[in-house]
Protein backbone atom coordinates (compact mmCIF):
# COMPACT_ATOMS: atom_id res chain seq x y z
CA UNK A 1 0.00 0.00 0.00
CA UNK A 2 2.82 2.58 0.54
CA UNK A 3 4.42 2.32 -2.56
CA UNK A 4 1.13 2.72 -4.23
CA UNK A 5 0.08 5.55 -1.70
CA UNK A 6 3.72 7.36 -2.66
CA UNK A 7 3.38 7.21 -6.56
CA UNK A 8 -0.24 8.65 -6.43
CA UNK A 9 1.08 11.57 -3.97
CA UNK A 10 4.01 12.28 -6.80
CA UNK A 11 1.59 12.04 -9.78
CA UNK A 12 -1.04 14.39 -8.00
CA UNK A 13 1.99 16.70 -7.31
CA UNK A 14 2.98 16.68 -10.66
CA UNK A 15 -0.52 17.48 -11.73
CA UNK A 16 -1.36 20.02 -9.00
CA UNK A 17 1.70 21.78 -7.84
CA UNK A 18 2.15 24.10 -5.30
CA UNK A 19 2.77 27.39 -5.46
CA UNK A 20 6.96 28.18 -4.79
CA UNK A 21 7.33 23.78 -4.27
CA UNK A 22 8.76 21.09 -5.83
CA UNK A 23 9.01 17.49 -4.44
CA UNK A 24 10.40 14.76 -6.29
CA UNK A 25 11.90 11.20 -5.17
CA UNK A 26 15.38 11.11 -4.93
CA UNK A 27 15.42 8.15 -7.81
CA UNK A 28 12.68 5.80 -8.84
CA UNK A 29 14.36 2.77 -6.74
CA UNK A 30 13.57 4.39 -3.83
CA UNK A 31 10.46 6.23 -3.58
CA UNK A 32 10.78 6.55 0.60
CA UNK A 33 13.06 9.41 0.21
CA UNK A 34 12.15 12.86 -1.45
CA UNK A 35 14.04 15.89 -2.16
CA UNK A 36 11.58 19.36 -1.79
CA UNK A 37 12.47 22.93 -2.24
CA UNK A 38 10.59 25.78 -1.15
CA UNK A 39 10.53 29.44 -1.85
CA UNK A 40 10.19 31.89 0.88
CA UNK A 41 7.13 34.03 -0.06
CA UNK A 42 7.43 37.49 -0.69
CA UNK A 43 6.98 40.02 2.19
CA UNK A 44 8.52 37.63 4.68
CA UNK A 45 11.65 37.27 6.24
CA UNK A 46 12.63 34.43 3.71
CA UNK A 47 12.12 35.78 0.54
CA UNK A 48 12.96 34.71 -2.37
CA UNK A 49 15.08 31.91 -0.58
CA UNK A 50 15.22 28.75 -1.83
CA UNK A 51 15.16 25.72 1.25
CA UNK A 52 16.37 22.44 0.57
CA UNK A 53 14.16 19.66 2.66
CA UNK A 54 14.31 15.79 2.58
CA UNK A 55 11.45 13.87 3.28
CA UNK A 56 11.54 10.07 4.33
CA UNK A 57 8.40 7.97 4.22
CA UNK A 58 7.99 5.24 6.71
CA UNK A 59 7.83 2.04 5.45
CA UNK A 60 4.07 1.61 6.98
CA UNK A 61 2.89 5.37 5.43
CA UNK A 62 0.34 6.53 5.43
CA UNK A 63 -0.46 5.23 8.92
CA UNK A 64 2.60 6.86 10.21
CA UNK A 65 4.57 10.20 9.41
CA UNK A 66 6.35 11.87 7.17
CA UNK A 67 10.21 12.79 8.62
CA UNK A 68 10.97 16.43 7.19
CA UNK A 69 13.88 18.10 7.90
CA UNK A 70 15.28 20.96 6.31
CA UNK A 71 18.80 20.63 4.48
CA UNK A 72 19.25 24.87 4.39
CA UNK A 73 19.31 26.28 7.35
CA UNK A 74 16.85 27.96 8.69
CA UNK A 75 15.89 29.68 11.90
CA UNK A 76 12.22 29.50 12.28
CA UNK A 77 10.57 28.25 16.22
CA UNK A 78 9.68 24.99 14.67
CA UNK A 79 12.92 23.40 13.03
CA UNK A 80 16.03 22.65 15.34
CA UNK A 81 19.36 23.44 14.79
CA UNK A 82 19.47 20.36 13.11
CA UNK A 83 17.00 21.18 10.74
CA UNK A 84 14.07 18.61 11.99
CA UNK A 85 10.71 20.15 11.75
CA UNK A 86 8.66 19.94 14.96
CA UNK A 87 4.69 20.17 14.21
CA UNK A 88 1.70 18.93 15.92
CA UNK A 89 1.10 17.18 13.03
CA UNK A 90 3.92 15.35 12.20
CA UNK A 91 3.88 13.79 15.99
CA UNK A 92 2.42 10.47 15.80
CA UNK A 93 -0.52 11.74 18.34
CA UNK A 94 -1.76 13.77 16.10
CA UNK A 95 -0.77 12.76 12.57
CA UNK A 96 -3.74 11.40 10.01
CA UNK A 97 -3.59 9.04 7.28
CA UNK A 98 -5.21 11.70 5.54
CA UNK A 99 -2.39 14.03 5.41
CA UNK A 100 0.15 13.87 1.81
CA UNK A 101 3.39 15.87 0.82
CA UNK A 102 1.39 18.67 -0.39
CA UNK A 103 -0.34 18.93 3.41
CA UNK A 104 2.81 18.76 5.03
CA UNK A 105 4.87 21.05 2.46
């Protein structure tokens, strides 16, 4: 079911992308591990800066979640130094099966 989930997340992606993201899997042998970029929008404090995030899917996904963490560095109250983003609803508490790359980016 995962690898099915996965390759229906990247084709909707493809067909409906976000505005200032890309996500992509790192190769097609391995589609647990996803390279994103996102723009900083304009008017903030990260404008026009591009951020550099991997994202690992858990080999039971969708019923567990995503691991993001930013490759740029950022400073922003939810990623650590080490770049791993801490959100509600990327704790296992509070994640859903509903959520997708597109939720979480």
């Amino acid at each position: 079911m995962t690898t099915k989930r996965i390759t229906q997340e990247s084709l909707k992606f493809q067909r409906e992308p976000l505005e200032g993201c890309s996500a992509n899997p790192v190769n097609q042998d391995d589609l647990h591990h996803w390279v994103a970029t996102i723009t900083g929008p304009s008017g903030s404090p990260y404008a026009g800066i591009v951020f550099t995030i991997n994202v690992r899917y858990p080999d039971d996904y969708p019923h567990n979640a995503l691991r993001v963490i930013f490759s740029t560095p950022i400073f922003h109250p939810n990623v650590s130094p080490q770049g791993n983003v801490h959100l509600a609803e990327l704790e296992r508490s509070q994640w859903s099966p509903a959520f997708t790359i597109q939720t979480v980016l």
